[in-house]
PDB file of N, CA and C in Angstrom:
ATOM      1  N   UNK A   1       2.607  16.814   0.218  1.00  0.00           N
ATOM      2  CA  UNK A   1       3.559  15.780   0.519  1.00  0.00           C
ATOM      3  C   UNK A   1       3.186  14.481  -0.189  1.00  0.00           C
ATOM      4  N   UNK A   2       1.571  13.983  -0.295  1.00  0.00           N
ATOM      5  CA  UNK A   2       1.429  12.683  -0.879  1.00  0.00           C
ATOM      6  C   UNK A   2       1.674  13.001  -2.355  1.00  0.00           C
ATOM      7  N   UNK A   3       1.391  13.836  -3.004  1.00  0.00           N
ATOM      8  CA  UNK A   3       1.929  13.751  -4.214  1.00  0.00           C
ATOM      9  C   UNK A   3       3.668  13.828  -4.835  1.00  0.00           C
ATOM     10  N   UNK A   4       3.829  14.986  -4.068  1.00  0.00           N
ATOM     11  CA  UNK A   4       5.755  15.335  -3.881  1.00  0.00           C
ATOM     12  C   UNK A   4       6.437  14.448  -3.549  1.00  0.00           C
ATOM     13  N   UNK A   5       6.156  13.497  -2.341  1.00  0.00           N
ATOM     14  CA  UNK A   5       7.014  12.292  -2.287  1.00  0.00           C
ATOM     15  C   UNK A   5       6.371  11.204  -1.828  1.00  0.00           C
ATOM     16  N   UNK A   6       5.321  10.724  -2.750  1.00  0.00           N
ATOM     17  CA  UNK A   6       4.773   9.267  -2.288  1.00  0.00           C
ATOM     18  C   UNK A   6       5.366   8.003  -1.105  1.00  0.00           C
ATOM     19  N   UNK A   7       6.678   8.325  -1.655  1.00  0.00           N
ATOM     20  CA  UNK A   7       7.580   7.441  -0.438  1.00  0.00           C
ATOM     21  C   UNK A   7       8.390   8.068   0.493  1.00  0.00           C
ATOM     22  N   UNK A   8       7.727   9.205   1.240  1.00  0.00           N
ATOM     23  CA  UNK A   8       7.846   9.594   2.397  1.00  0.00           C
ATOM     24  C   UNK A   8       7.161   8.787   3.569  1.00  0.00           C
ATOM     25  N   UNK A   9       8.042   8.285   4.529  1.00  0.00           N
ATOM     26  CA  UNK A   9       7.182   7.368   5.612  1.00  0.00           C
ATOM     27  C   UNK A   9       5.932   7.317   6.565  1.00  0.00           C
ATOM     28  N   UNK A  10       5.601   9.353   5.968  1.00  0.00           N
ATOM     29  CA  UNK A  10       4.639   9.938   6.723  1.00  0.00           C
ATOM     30  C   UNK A  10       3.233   9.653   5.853  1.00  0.00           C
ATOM     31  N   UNK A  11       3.587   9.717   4.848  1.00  0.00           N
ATOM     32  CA  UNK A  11       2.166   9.806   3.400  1.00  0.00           C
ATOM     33  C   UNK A  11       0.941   8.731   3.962  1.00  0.00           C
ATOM     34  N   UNK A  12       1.327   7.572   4.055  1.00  0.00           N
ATOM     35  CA  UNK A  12       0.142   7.199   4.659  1.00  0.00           C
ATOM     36  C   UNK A  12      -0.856   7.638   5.963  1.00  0.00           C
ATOM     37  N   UNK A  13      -0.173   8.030   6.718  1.00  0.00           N
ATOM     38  CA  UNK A  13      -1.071   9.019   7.951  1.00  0.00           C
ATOM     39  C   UNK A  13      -1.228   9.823   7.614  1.00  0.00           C
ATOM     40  N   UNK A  14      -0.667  10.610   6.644  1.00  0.00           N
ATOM     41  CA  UNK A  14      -1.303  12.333   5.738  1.00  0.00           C
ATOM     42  C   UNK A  14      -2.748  11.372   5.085  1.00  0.00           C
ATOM     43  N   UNK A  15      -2.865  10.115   4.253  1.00  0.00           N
ATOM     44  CA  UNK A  15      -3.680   9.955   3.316  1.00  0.00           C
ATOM     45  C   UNK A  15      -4.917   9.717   4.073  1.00  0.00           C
ATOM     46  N   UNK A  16      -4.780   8.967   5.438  1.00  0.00           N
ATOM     47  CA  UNK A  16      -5.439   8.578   6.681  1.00  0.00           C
ATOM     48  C   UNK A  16      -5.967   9.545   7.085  1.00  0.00           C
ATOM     49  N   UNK A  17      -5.374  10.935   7.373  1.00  0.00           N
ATOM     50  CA  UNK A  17      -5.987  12.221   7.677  1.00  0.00           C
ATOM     51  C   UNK A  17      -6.832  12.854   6.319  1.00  0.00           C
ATOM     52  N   UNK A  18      -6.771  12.705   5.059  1.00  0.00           N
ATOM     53  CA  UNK A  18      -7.736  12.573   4.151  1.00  0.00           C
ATOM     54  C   UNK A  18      -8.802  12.210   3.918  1.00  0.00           C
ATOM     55  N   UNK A  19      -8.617  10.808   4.566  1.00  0.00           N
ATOM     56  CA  UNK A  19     -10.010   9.951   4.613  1.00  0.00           C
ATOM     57  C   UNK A  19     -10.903  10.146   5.656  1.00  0.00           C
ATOM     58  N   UNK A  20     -10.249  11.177   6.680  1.00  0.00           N
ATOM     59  CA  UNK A  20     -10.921  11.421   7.692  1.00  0.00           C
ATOM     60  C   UNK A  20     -11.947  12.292   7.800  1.00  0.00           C
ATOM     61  N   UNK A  21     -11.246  13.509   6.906  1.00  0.00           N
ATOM     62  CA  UNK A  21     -12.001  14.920   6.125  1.00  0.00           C
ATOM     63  C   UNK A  21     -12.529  14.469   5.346  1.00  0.00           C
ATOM     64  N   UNK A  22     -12.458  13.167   4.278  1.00  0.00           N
ATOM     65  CA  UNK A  22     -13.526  13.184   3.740  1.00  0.00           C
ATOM     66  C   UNK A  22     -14.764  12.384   4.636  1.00  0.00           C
ATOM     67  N   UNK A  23     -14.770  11.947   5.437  1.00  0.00           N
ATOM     68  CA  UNK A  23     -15.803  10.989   6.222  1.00  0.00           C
ATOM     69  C   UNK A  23     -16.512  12.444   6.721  1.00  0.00           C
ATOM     70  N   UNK A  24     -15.789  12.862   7.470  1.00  0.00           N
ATOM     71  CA  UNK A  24     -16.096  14.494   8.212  1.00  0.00           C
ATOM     72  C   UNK A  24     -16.985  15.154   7.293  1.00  0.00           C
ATOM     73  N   UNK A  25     -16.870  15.477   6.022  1.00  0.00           N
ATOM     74  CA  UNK A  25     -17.158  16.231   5.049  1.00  0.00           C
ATOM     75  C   UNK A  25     -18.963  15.282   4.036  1.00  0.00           C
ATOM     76  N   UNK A  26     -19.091  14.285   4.386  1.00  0.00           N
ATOM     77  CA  UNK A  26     -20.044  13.465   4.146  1.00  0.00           C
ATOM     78  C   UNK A  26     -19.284  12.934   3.036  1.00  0.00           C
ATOM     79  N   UNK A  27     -18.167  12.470   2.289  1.00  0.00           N
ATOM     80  CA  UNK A  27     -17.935  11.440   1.822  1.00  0.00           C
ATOM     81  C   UNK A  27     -17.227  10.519   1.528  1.00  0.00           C
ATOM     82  N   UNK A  28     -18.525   9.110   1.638  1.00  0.00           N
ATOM     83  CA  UNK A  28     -17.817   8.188   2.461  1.00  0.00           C
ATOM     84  C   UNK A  28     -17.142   7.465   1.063  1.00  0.00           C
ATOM     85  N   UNK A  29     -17.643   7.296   0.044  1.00  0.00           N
ATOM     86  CA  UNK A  29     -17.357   6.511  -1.178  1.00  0.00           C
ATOM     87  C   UNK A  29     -15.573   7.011  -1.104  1.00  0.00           C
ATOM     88  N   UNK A  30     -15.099   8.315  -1.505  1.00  0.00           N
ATOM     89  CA  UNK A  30     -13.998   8.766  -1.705  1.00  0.00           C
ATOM     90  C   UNK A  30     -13.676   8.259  -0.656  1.00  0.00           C
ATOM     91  N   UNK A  31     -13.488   8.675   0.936  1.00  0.00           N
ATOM     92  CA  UNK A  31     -12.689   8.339   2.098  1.00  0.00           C
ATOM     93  C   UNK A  31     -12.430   6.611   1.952  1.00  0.00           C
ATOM     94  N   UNK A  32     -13.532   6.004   1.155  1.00  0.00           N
ATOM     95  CA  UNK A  32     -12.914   4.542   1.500  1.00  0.00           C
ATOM     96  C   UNK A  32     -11.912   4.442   0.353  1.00  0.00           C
ATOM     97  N   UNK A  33     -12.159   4.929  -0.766  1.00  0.00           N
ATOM     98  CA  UNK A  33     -11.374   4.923  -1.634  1.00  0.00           C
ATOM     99  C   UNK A  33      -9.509   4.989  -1.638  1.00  0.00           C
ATOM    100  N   UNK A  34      -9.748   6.154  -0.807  1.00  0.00           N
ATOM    101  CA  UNK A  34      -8.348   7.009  -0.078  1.00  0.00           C
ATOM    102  C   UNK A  34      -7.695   5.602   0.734  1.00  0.00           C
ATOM    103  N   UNK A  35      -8.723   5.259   1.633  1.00  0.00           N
ATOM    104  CA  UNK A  35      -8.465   4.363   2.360  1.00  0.00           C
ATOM    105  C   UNK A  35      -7.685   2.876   1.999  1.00  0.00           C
ATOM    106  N   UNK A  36      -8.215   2.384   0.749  1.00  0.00           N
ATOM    107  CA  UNK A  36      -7.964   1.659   0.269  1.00  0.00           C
ATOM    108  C   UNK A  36      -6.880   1.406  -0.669  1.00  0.00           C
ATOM    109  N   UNK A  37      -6.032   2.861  -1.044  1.00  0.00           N
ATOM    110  CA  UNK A  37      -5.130   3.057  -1.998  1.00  0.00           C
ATOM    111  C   UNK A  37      -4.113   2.857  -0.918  1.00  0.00           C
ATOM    112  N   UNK A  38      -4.766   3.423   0.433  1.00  0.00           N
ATOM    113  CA  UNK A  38      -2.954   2.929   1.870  1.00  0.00           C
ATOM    114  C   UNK A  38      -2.785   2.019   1.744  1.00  0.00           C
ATOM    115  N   UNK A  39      -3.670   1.032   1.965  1.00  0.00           N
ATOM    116  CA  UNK A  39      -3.611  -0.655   2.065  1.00  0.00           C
ATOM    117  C   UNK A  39      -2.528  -1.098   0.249  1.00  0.00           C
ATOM    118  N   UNK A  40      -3.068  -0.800  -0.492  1.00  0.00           N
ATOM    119  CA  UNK A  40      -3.134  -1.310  -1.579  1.00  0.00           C
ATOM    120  C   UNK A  40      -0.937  -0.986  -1.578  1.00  0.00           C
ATOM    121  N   UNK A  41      -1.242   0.662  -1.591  1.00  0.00           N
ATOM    122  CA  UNK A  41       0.822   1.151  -1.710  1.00  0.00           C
ATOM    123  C   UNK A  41       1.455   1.028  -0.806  1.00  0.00           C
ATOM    124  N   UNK A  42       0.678   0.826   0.569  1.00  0.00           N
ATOM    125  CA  UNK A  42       1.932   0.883   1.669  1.00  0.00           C
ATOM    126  C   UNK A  42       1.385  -0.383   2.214  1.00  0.00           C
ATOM    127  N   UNK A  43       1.522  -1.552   1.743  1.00  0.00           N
ATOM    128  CA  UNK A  43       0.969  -3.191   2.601  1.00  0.00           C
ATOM    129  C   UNK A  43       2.165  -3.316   3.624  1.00  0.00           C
ATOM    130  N   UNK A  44       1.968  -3.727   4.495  1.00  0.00           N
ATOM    131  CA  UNK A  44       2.851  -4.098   5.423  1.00  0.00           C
ATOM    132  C   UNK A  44       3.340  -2.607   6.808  1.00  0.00           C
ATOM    133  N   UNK A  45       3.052  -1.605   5.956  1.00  0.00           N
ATOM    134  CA  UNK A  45       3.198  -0.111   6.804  1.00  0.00           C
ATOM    135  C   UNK A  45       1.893  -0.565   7.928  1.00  0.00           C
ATOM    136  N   UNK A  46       2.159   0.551   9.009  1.00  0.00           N
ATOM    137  CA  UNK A  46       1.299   0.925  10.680  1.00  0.00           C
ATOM    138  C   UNK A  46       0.207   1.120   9.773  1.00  0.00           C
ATOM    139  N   UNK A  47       0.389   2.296   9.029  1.00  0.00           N
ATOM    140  CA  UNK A  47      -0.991   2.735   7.793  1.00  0.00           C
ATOM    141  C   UNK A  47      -1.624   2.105   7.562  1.00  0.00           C
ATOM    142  N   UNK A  48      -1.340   1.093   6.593  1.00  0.00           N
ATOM    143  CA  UNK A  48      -2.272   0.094   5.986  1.00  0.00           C
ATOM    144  C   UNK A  48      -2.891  -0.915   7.209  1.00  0.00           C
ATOM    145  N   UNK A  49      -2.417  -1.236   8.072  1.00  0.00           N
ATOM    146  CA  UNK A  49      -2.868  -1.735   9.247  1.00  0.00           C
ATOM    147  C   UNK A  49      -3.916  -0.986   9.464  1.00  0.00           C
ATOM    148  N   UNK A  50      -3.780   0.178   9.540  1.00  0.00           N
ATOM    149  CA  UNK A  50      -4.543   1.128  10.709  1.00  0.00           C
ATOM    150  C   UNK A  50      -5.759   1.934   9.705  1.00  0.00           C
ATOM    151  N   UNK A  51      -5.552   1.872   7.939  1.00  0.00           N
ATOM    152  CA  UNK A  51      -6.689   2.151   6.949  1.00  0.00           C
ATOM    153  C   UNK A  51      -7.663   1.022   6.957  1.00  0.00           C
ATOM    154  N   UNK A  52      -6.947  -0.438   7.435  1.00  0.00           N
ATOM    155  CA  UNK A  52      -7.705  -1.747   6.957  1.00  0.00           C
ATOM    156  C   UNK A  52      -8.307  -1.501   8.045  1.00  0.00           C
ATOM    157  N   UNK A  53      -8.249  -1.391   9.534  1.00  0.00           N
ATOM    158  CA  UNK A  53      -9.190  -1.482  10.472  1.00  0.00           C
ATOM    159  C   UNK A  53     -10.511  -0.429  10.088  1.00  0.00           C
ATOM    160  N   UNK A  54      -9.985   0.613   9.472  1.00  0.00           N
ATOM    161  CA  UNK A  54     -10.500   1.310   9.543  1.00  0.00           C
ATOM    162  C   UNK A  54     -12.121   1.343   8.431  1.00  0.00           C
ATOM    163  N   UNK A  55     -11.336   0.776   7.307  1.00  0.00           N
ATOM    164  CA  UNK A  55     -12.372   0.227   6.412  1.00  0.00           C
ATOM    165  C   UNK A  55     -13.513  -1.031   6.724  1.00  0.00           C
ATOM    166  N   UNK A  56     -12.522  -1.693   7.720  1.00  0.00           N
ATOM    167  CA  UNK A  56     -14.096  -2.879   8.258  1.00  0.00           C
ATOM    168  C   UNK A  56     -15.271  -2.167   9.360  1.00  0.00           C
ATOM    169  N   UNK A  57     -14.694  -0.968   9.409  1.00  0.00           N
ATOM    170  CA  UNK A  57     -15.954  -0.299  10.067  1.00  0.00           C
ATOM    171  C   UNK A  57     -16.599   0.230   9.211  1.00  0.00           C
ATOM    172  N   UNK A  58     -16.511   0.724   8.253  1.00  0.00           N
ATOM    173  CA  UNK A  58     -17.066   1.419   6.893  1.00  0.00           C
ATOM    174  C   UNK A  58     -18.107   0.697   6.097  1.00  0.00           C
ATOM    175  N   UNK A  59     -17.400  -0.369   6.295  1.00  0.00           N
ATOM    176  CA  UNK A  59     -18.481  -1.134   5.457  1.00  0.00           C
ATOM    177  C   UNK A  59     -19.469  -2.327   5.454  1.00  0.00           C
TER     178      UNK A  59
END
């Protein structure tokens, strides 16, 4: 879905569930990465809200 339709309203909580498996999976460099591309394409989305909280714990 994040690739097929980037601007589907769901993609950021799919990308969020990415960053999760990668945290899960030991990595953290990529998951913040992931993390940081929500913030960056969807500013103003629940997502990017909810990647940015998520990144001030990360780091």
């Amino acid at each position: 879905m994040i690739n097929a339709n980037p601007t589907h309203p769901k993609v950021p909580d799919a990308m969020i569930a990415v960053a999760n498996n990668q945290l899960e999976s030991g990595q953290k460099a990529a998951a913040v990465k992931t993390l940081e591309q929500v913030v960056a394409k969807y500013p103003g989305t629940e997502g990017a809200r909810a990647a940015n909280n998520r990144l001030k714990t990360l780091k």
